[in-house]
Every structure is written in C-alpha cells, then in structure tokens.
PDB file of N, CA and C in Angstrom:
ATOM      1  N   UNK A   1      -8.696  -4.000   7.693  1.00  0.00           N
ATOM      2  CA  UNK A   1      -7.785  -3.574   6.654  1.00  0.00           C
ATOM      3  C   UNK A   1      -7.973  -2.092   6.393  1.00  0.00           C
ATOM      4  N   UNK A   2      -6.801  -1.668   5.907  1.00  0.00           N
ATOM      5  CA  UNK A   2      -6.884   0.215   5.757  1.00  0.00           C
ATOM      6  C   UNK A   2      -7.381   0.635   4.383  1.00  0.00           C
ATOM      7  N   UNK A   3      -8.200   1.581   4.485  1.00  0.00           N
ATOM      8  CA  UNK A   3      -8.692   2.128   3.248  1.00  0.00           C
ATOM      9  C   UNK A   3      -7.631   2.549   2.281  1.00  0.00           C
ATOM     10  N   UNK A   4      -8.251   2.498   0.712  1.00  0.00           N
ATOM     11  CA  UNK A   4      -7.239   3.130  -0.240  1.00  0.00           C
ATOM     12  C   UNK A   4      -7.349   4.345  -0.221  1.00  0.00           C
ATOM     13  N   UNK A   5      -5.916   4.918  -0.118  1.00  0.00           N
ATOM     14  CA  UNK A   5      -5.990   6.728  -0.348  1.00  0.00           C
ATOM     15  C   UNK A   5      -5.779   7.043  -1.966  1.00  0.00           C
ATOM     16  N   UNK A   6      -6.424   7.830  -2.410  1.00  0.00           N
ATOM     17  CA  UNK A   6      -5.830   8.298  -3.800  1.00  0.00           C
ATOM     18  C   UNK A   6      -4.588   9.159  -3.754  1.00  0.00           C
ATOM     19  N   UNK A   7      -4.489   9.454  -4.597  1.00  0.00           N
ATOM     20  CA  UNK A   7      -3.048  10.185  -4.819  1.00  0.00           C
ATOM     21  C   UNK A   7      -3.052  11.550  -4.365  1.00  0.00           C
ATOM     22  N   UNK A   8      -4.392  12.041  -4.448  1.00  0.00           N
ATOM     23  CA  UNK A   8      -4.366  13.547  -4.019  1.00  0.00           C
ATOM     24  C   UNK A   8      -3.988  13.710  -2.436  1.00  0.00           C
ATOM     25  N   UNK A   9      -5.186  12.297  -1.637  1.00  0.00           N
ATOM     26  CA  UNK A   9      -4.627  12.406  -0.318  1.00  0.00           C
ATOM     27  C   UNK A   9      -3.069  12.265   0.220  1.00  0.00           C
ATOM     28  N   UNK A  10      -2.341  11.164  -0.667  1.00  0.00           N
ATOM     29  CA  UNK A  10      -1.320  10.806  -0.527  1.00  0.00           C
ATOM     30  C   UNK A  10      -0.268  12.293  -0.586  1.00  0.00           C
ATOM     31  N   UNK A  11      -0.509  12.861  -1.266  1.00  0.00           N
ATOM     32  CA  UNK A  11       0.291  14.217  -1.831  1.00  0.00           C
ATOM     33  C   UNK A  11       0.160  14.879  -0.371  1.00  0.00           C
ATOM     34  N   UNK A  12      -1.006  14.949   0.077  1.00  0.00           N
ATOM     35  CA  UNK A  12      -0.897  16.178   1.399  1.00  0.00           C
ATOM     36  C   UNK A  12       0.043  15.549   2.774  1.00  0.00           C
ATOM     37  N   UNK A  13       0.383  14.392   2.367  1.00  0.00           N
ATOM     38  CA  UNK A  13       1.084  13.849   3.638  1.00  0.00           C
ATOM     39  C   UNK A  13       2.367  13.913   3.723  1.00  0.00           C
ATOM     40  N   UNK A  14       3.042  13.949   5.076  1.00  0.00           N
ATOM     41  CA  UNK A  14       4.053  14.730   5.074  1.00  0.00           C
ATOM     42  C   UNK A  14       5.256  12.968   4.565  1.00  0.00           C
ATOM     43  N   UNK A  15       6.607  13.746   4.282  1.00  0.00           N
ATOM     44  CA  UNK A  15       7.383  12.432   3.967  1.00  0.00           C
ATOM     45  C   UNK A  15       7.480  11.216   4.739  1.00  0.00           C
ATOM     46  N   UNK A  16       7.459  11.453   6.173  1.00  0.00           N
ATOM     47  CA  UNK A  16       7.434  10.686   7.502  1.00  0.00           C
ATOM     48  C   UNK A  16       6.279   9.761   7.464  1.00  0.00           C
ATOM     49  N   UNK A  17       5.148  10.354   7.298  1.00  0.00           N
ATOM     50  CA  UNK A  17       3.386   9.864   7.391  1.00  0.00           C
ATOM     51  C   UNK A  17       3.911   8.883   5.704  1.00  0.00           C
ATOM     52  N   UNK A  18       4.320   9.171   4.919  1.00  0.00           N
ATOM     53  CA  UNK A  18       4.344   8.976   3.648  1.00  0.00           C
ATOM     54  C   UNK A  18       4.875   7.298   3.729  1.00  0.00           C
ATOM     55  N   UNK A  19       6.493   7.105   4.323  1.00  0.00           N
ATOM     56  CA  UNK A  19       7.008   5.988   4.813  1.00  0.00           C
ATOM     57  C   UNK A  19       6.875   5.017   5.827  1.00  0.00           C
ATOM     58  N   UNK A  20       5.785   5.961   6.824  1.00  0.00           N
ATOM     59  CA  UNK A  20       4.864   4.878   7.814  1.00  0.00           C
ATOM     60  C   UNK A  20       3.921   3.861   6.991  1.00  0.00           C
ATOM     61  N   UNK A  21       3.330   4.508   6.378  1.00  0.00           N
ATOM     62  CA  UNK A  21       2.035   4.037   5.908  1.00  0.00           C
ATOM     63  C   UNK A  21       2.729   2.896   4.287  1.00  0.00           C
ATOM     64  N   UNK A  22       3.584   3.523   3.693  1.00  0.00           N
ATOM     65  CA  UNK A  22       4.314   2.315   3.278  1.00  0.00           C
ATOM     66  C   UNK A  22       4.587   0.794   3.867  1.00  0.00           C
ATOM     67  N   UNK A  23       5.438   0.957   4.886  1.00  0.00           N
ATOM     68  CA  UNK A  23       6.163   0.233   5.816  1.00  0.00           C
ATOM     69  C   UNK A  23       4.452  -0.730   5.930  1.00  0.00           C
ATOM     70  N   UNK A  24       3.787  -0.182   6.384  1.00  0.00           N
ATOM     71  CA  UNK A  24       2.246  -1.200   6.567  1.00  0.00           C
ATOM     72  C   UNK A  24       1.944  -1.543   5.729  1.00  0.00           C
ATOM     73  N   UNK A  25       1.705  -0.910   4.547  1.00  0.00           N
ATOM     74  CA  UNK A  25       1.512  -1.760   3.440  1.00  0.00           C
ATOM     75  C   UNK A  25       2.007  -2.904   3.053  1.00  0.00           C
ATOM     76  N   UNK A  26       3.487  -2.903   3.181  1.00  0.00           N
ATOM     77  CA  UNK A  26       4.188  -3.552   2.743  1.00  0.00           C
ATOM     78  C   UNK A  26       4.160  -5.075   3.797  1.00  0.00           C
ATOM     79  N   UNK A  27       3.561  -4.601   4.956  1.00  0.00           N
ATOM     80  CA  UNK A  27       3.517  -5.783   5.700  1.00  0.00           C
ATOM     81  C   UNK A  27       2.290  -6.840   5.447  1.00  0.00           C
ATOM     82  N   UNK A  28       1.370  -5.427   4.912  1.00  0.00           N
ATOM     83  CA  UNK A  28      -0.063  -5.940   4.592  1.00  0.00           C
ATOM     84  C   UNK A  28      -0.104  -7.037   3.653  1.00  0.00           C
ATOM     85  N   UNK A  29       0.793  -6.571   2.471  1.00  0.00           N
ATOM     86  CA  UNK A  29       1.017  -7.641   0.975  1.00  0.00           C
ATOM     87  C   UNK A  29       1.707  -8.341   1.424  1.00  0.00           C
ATOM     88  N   UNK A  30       2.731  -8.478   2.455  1.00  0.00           N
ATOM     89  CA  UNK A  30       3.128 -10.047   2.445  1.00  0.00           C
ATOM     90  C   UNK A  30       2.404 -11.408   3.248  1.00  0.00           C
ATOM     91  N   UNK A  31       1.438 -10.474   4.225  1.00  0.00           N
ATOM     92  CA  UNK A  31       0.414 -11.109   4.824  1.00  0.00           C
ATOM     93  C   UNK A  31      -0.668 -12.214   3.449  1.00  0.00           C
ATOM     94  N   UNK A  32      -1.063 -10.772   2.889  1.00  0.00           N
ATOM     95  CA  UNK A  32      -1.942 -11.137   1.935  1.00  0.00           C
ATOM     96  C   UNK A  32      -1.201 -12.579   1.442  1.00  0.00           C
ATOM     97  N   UNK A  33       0.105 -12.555   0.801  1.00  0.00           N
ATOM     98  CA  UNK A  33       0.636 -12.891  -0.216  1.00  0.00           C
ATOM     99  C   UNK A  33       0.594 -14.374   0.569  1.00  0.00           C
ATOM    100  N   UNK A  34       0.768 -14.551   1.687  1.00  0.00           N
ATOM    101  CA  UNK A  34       0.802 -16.288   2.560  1.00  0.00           C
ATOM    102  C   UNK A  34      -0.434 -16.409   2.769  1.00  0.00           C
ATOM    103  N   UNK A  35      -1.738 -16.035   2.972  1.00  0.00           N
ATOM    104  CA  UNK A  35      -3.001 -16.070   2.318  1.00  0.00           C
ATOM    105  C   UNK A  35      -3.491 -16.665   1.022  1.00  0.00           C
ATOM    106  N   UNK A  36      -2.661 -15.910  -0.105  1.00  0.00           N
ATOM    107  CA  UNK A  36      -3.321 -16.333  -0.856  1.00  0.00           C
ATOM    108  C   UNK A  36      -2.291 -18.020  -1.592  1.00  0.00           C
ATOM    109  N   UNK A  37      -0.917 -18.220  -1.076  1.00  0.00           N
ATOM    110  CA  UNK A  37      -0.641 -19.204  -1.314  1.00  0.00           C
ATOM    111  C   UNK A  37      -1.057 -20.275  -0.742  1.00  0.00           C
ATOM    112  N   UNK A  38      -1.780 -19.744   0.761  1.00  0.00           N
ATOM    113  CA  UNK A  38      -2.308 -21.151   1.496  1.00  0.00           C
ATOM    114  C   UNK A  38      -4.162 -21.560   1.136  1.00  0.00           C
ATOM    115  N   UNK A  39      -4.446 -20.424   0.092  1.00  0.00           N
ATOM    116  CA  UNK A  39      -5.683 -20.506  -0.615  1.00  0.00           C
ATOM    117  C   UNK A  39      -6.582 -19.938   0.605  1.00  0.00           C
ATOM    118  N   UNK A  40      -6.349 -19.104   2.037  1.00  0.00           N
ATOM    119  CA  UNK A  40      -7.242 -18.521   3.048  1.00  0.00           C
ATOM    120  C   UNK A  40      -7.453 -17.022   2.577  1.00  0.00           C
ATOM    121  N   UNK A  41      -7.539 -16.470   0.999  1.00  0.00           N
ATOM    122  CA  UNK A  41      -7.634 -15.262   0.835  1.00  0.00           C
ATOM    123  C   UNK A  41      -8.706 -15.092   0.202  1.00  0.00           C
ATOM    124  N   UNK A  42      -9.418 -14.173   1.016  1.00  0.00           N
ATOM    125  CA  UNK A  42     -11.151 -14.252   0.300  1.00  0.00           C
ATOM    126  C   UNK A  42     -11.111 -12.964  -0.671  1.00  0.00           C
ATOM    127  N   UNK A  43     -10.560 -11.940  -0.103  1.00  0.00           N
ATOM    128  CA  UNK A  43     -10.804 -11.038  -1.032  1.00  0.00           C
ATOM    129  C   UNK A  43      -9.316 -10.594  -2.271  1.00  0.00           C
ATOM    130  N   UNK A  44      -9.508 -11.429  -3.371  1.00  0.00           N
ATOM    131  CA  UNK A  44      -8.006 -11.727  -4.319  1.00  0.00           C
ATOM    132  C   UNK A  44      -7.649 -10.269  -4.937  1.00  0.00           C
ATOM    133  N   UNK A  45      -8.778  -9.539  -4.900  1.00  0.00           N
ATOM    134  CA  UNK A  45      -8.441  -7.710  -5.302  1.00  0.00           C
ATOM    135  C   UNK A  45      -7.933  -6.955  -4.475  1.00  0.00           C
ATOM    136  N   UNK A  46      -7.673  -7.437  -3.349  1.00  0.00           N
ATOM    137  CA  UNK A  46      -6.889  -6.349  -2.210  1.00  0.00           C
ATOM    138  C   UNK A  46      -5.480  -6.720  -2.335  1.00  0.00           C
ATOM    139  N   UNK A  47      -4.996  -7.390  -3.111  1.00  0.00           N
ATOM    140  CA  UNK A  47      -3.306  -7.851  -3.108  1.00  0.00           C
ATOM    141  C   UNK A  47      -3.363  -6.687  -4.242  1.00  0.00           C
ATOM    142  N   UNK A  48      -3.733  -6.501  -5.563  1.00  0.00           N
ATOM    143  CA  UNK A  48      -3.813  -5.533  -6.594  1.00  0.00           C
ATOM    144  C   UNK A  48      -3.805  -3.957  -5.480  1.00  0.00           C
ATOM    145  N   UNK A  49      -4.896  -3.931  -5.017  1.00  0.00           N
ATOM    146  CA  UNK A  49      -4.793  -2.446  -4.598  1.00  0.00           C
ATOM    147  C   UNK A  49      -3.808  -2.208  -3.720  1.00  0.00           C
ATOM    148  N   UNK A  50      -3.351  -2.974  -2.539  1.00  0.00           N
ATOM    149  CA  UNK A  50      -1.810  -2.770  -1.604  1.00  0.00           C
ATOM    150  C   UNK A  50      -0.962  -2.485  -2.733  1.00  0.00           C
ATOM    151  N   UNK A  51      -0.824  -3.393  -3.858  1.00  0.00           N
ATOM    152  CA  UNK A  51       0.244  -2.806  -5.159  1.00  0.00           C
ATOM    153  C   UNK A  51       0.235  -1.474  -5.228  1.00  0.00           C
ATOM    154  N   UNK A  52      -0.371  -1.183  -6.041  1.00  0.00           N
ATOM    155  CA  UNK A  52      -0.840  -0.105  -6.541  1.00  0.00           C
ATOM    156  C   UNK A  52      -0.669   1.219  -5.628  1.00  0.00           C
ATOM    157  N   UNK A  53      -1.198   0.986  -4.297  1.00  0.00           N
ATOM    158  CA  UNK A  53      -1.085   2.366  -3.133  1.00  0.00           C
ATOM    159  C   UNK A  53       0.249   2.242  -3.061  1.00  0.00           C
ATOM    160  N   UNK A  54       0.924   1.019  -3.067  1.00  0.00           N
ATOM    161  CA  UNK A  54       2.426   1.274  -2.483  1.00  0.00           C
ATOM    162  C   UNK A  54       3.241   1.643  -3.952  1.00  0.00           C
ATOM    163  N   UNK A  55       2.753   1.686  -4.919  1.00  0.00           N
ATOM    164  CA  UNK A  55       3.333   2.150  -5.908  1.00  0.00           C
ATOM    165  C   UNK A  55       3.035   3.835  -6.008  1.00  0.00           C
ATOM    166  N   UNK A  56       1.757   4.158  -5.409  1.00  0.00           N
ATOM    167  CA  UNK A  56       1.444   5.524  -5.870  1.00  0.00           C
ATOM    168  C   UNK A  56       2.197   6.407  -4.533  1.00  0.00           C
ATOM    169  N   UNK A  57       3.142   6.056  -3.901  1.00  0.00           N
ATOM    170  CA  UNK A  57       3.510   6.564  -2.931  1.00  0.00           C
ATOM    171  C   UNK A  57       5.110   6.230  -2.696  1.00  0.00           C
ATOM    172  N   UNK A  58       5.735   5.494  -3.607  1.00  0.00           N
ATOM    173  CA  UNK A  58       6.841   5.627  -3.883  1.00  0.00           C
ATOM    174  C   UNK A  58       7.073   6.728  -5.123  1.00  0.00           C
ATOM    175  N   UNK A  59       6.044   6.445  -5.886  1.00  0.00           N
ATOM    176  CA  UNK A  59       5.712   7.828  -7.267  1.00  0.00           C
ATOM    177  C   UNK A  59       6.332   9.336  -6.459  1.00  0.00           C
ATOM    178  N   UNK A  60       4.764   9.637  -5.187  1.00  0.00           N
ATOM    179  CA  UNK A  60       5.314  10.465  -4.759  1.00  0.00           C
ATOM    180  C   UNK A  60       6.608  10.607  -3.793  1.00  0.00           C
ATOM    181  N   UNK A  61       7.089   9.766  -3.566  1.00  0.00           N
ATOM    182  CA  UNK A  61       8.521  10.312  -2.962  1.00  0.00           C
ATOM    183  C   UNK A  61       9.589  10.734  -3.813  1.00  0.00           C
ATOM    184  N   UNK A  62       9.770   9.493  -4.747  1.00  0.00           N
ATOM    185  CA  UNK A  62      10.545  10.155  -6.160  1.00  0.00           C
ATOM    186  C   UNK A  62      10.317  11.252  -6.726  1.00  0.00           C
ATOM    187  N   UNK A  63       8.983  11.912  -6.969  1.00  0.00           N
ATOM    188  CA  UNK A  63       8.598  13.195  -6.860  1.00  0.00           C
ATOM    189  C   UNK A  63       9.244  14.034  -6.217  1.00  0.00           C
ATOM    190  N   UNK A  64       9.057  14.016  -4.682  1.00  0.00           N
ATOM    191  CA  UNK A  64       9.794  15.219  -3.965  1.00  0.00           C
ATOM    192  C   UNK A  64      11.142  15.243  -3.489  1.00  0.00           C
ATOM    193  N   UNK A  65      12.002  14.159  -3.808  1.00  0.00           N
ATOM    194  CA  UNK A  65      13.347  14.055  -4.132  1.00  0.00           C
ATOM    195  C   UNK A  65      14.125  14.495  -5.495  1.00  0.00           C
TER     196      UNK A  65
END
C-alpha cells in the first residue's frame, strides 16, 4: 500500500501527477471498501486515510483552478 503524502508534498506535484495518484486512490478505497464488507480488512484506519489524501488533493486542484 502507498504512503500518505501531506499536503505540502501534494502541493509540489504537478496537476497530471496530482490526478494519477487520485485515480489510485480511488481504486485503493474501493478495494478496501469489499474488504471491509467481506470482514478480510485488517487494517480499518487505512479506509479513513485513502479519504482524507483523496480529499486533500481534490482541495488542491480546486485551489489551482
């Protein structure tokens, strides 16, 4: 699984890098999300943090739009 970036890292990345790394996320939480309905999810705080990164990185796009 991919590390959390904070927001500062998130900021230096370009818009392209910005919507890749979304796009995975987003695949990541729905993974998670059939995990944790089939009860095979060991770690229940990594669905919170995929939130959260994919929230702090739509922040910044709305930002630079």
């Amino acid at each position: 699984m991919s590390d959390i970036k904070n927001a500062k890292d998130l900021r230096t990345m370009k818009e392209s890098d910005l919507k890749e790394r979304m796009d995975e996320l987003a695949a990541e939480h729905m993974k998670l999300r059939f995990q944790r309905a089939t009860m095979q999810l060991n770690n229940t705080a990594r669905v919170g943090q995929v939130r959260r990164e994919i929230a702090r990185i739509k922040t910044i796009l709305a930002e630079r739009s």
